[in-house]
Protein backbone atom coordinates (compact mmCIF):
# COMPACT_ATOMS: atom_id res chain seq x y z
CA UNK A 1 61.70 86.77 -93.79
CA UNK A 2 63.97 89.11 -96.01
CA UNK A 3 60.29 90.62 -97.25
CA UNK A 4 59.07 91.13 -93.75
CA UNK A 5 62.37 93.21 -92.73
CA UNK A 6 62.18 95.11 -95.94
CA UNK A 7 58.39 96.27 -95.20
CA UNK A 8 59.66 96.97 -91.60
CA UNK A 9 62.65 99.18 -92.69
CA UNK A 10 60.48 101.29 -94.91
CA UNK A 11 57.55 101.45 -92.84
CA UNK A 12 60.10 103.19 -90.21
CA UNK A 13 61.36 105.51 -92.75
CA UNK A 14 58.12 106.35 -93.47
CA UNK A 15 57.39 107.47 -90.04
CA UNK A 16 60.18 109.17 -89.24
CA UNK A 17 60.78 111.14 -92.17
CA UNK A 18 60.86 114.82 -91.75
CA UNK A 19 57.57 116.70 -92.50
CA UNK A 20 56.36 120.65 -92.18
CA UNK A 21 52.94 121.60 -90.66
CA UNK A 22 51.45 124.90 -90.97
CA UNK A 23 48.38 126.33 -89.62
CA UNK A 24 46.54 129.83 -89.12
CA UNK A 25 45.49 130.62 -85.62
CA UNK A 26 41.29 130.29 -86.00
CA UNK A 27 40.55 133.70 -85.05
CA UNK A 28 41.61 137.35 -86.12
CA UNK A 29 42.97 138.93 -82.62
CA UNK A 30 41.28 142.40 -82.19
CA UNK A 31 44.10 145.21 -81.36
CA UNK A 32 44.26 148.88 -80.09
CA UNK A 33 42.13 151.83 -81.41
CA UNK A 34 44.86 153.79 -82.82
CA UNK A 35 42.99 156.61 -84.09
CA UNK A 36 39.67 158.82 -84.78
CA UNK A 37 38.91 159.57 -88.02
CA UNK A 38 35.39 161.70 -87.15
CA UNK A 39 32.52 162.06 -85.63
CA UNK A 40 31.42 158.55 -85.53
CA UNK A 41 34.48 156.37 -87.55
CA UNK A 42 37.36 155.20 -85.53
CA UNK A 43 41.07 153.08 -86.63
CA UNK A 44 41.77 150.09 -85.11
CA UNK A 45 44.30 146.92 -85.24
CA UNK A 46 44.05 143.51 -85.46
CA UNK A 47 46.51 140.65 -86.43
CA UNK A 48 46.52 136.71 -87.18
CA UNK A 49 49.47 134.54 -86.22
CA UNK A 50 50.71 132.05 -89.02
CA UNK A 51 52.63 129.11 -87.75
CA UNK A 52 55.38 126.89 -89.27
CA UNK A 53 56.96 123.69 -87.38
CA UNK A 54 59.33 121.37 -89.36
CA UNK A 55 60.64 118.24 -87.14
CA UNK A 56 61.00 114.23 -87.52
CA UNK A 57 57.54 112.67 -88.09
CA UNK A 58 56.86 109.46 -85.64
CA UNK A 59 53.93 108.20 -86.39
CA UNK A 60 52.16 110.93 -87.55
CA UNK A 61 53.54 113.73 -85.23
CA UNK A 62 55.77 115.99 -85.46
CA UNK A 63 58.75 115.11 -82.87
CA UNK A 64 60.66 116.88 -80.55
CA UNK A 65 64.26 116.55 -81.80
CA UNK A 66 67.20 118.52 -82.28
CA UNK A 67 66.53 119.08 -86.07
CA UNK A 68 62.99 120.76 -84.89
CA UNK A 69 62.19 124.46 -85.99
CA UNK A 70 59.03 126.61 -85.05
CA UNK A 71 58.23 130.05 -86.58
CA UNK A 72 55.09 132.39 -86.23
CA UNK A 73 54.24 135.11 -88.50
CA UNK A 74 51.97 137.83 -87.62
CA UNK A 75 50.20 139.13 -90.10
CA UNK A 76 48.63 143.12 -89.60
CA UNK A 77 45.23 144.59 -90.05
CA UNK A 78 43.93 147.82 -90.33
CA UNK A 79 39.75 148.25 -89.62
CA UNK A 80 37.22 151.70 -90.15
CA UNK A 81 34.99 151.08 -87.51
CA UNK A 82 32.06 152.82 -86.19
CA UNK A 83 32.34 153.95 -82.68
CA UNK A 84 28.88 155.37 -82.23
CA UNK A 85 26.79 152.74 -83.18
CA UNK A 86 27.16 148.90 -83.71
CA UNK A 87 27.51 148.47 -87.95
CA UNK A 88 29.40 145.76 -89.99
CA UNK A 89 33.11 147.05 -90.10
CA UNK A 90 33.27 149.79 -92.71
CA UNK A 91 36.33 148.99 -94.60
CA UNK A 92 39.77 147.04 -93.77
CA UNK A 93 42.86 145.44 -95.26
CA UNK A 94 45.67 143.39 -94.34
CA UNK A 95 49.30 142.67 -95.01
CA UNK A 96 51.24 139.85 -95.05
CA UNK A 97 53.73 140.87 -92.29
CA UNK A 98 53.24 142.45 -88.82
CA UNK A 99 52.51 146.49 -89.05
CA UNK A 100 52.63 147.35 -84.88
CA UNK A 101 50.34 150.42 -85.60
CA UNK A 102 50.96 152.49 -82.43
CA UNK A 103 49.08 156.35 -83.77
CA UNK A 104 47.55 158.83 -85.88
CA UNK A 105 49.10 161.14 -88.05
CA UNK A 106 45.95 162.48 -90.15
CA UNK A 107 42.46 162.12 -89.77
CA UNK A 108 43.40 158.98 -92.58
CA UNK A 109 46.50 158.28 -91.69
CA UNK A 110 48.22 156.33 -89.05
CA UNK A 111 51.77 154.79 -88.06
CA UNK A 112 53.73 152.00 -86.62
CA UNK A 113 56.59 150.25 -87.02
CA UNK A 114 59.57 149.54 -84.99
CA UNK A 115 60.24 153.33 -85.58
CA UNK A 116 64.19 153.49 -85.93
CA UNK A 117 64.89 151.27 -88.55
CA UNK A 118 61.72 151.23 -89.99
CA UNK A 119 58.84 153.89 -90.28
CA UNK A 120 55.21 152.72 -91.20
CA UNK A 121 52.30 154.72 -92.51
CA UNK A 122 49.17 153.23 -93.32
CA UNK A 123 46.39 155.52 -94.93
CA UNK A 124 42.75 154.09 -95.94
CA UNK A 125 41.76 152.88 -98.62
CA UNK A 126 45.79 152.49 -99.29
CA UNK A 127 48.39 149.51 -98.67
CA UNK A 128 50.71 150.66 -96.17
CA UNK A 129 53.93 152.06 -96.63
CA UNK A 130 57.50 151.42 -95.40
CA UNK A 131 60.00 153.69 -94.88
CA UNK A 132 63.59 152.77 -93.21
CA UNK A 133 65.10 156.55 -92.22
CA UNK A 134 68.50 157.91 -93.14
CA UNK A 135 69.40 159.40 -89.73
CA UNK A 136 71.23 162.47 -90.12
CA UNK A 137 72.55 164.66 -86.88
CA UNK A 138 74.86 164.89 -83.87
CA UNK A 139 72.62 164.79 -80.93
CA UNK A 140 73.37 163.27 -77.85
CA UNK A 141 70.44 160.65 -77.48
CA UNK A 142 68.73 160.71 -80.99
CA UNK A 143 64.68 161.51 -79.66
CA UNK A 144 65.26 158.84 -77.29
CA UNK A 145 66.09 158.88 -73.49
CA UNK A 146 66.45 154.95 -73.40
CA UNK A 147 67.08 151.71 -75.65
CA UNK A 148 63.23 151.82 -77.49
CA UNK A 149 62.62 154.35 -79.96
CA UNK A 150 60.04 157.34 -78.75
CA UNK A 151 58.60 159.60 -80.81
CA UNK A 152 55.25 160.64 -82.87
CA UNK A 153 54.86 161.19 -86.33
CA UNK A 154 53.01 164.28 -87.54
CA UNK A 155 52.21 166.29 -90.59
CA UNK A 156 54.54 168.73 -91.21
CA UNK A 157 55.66 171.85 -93.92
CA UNK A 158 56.04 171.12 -97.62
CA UNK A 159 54.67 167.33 -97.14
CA UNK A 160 57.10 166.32 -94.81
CA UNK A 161 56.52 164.59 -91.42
CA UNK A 162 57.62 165.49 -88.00
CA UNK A 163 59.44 163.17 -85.56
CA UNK A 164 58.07 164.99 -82.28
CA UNK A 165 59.93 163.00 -79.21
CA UNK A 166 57.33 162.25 -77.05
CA UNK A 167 58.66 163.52 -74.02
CA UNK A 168 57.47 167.25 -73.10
CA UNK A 169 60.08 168.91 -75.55
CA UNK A 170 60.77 170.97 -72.38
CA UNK A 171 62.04 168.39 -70.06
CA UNK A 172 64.39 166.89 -72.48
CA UNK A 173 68.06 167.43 -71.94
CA UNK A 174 69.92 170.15 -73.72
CA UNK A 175 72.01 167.99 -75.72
CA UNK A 176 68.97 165.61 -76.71
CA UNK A 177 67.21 166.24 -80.20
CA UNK A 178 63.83 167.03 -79.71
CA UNK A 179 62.27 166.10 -82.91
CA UNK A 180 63.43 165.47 -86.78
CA UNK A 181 61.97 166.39 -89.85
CA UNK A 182 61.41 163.12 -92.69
CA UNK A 183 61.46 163.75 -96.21
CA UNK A 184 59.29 160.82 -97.52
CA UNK A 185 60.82 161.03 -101.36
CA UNK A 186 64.65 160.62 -99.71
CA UNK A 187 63.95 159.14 -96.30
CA UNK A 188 66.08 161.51 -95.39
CA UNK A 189 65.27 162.67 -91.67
CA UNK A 190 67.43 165.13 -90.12
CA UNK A 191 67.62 165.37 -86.32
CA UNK A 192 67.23 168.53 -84.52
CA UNK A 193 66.41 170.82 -81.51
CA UNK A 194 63.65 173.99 -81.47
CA UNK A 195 67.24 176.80 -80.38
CA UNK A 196 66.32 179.54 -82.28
CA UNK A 197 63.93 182.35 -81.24
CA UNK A 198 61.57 181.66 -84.09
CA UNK A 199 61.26 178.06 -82.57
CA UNK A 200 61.48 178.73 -78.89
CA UNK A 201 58.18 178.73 -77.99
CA UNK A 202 57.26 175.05 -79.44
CA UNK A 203 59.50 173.66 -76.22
CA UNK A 204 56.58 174.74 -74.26
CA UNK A 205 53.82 171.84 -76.48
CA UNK A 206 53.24 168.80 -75.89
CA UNK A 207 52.13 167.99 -78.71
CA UNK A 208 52.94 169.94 -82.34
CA UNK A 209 51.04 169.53 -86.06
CA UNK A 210 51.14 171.62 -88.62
CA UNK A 211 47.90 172.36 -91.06
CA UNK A 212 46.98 174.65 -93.41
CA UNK A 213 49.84 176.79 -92.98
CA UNK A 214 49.74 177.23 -89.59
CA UNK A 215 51.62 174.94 -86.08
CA UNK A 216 49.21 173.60 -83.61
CA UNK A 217 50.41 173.51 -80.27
CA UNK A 218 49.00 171.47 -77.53
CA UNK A 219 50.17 172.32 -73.82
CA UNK A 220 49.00 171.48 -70.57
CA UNK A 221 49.46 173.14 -66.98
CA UNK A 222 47.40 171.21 -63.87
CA UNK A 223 44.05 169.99 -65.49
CA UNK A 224 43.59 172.69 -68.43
CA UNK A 225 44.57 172.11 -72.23
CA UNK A 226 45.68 175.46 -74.44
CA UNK A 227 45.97 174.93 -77.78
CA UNK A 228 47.93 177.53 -79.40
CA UNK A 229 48.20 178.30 -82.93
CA UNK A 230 51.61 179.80 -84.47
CA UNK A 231 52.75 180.91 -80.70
CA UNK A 232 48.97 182.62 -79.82
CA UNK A 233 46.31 181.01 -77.27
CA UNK A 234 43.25 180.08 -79.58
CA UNK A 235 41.11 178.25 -77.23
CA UNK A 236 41.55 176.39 -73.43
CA UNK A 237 39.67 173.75 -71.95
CA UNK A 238 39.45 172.04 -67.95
CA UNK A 239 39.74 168.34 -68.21
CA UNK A 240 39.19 166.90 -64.19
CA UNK A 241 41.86 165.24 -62.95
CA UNK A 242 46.15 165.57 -63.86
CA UNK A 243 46.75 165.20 -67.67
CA UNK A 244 49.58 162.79 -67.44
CA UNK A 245 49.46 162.52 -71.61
CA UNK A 246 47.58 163.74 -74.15
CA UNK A 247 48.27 163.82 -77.64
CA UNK A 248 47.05 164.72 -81.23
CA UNK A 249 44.50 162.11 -83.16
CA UNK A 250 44.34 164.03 -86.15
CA UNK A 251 42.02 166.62 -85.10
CA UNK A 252 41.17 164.60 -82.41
CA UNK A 253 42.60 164.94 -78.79
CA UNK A 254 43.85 161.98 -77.11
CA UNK A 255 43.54 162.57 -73.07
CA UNK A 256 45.00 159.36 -71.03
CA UNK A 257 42.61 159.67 -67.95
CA UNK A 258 43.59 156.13 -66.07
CA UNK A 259 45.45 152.96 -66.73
CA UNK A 260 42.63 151.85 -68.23
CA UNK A 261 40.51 154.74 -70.06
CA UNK A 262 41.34 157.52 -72.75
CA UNK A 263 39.27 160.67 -73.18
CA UNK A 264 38.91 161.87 -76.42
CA UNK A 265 37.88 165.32 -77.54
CA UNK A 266 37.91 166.95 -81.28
CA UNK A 267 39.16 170.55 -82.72
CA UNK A 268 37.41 172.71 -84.87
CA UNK A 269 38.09 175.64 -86.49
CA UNK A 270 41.24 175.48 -84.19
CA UNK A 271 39.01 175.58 -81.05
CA UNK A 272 37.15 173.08 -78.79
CA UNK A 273 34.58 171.80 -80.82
CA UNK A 274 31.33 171.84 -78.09
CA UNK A 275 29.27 170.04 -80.42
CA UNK A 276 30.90 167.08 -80.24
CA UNK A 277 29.52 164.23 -77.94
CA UNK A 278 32.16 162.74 -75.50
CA UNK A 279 33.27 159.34 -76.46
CA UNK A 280 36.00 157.33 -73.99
CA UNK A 281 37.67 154.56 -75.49
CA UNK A 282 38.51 151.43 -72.42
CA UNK A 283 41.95 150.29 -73.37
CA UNK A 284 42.11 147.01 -70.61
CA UNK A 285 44.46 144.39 -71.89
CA UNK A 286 41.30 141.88 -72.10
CA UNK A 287 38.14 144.03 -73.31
CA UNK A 288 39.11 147.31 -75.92
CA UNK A 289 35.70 149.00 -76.30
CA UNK A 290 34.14 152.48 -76.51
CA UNK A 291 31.76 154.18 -74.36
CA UNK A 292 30.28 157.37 -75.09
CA UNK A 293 28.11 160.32 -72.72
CA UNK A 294 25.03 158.14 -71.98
CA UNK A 295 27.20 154.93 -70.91
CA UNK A 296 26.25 153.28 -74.11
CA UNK A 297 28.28 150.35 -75.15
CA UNK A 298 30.17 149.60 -78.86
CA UNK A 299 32.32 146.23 -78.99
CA UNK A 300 34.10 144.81 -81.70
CA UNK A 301 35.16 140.90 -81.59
CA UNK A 302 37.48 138.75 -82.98
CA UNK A 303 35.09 137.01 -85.44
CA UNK A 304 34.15 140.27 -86.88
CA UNK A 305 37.49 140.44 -88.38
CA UNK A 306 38.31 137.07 -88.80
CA UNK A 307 36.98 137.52 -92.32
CA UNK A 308 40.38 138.67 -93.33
CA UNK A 309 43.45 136.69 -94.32
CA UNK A 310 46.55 137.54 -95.56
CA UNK A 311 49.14 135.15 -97.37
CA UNK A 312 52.14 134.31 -95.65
């Protein structure tokens, strides 16, 4: 009897003794395009969710008490695909930690992060970078008109990186900054507004890079695009229909056409570039794909990145 209680006691601690399961979701989840790199190689997400439950064990199961904790980790990826025709995915990397990717800087850069406390830029062939900005400045809403950070981050003078509010710069109110300028080596970025005469004219872009020594402008009146170089009109082009946003790729022009479709169009030689072929990217919750003049078709799935795994 006393041996057939003590096999019952421990058989009970046995199943109820605390216990942690992990597990990988099975599939890499493609993301966004978040940038054009050239004529046919594009910049796109993906991510993997890493879970973590701890709980009571009865009979093999985790349980549902009190003492119970879940956790998911997403872990980022970066992919060189090739948007004109379907290939094996040219290169890609990930990290162990979510990157939210949201643009392009360079034609091999591109950036994410939450933005205000932390600043990520990702170039290929590299690992990514983090940088957590030293706000500096007095302005009244600090690039932002509500609680979520908004601005783009672009090349800039002496290897520094503008914080361009995304915003027209025009439309923002007089006491807002209107962009900041981010010393990489520091982290110092120093919030400011375009006031003097010099700098008057760059309220008027939409869009602002600076490359080889010069500020490329991009600005927008009904459905025609100007891009102006250091305050003079280099080159214009119609797009049909009203450019809600457009914005820099690079060299690359981002056009949003619809809820559901971006134009893209590429500068050369600071001009339209006529020579090169129209590609659309469709940017639907379910199906991100591209689609270029002809109505041909590229798709990248989920199992062509699944290759990748980072540790947790």
């Amino acid at each position: 009897m006393r041996l057939y209680l003590y096999v019952t006691l421990v058989s009970l601690f046995l199943i109820s003794c605390s216990r942690t399961e992990e597990w990988w979701d099975s599939e890499r989840t493609v993301g966004w395009v978040v940038g054009i790199v050239n004529d046919s190689l594009a910049l796109r997400t993906s991510h993997r969710t890493f879970h973590s439950q701890t709980g009571g064990m009865i009979f093999g199961m985790v349980s549902a008490d009190a003492s119970e904790s879940y956790s998911v980790k997403d872990n980022g990826g970066l992919h060189l695909v090739n948007y004109r025709s379907k290939q094996p995915v040219v290169w890609a990397d990930t990290v162990n930690w979510e990157t939210n990717l949201i643009g392009q800087v360079t034609d091999s850069m591109v950036y994410g992060g939450d933005l205000w406390n932390e600043i990520v830029l990702w170039k290929i062939g590299e690992k990514p970078k983090k940088i957590k900005p030293k706000w500096s400045g007095d302005c009244a809403f600090k690039l932002r008109e509500s609680s979520l950070p908004d601005f783009r981050v672009r090349p800039w003078r002496d290897g520094k990186f503008l914080l361009l509010g995304n915003t027209p710069t025009k439309s923002i109110r007089a006491d807002t900054c209107q962009y900041a300028i981010l010393d990489t080596t520091t982290s110092e970025a120093v919030l400011n507004r375009f006031n003097n005469k010099e700098e008057a004219w760059l309220s008027e872009c939409r869009d602002i890079r600076y490359s080889d020594n010069q500020i490329i402008c991009l600005q927008s009146a009904g459905g025609q695009i100007d891009i102006v170089v250091n305050g003079e009109l280099s080159d214009s082009q119609n797009i049909n229909g009203a450019l809600e946003f457009i914005e820099l790729w690079g060299n690359h022009i981002k056009v949003h056409e619809s809820m559901f479709t971006d134009l893209i169009l590429n500068i050369k030689n600071l001009k339209f570039n006529e020579n090169y072929s129209t590609i659309w990217i469709y940017t639907s919750p379910l199906s991100r794909y591209f689609v270029d003049s002809l109505g041909n078709e590229i798709w990248y799935t989920s199992e062509e990145f699944s290759h990748l795994e980072s540790n947790p």
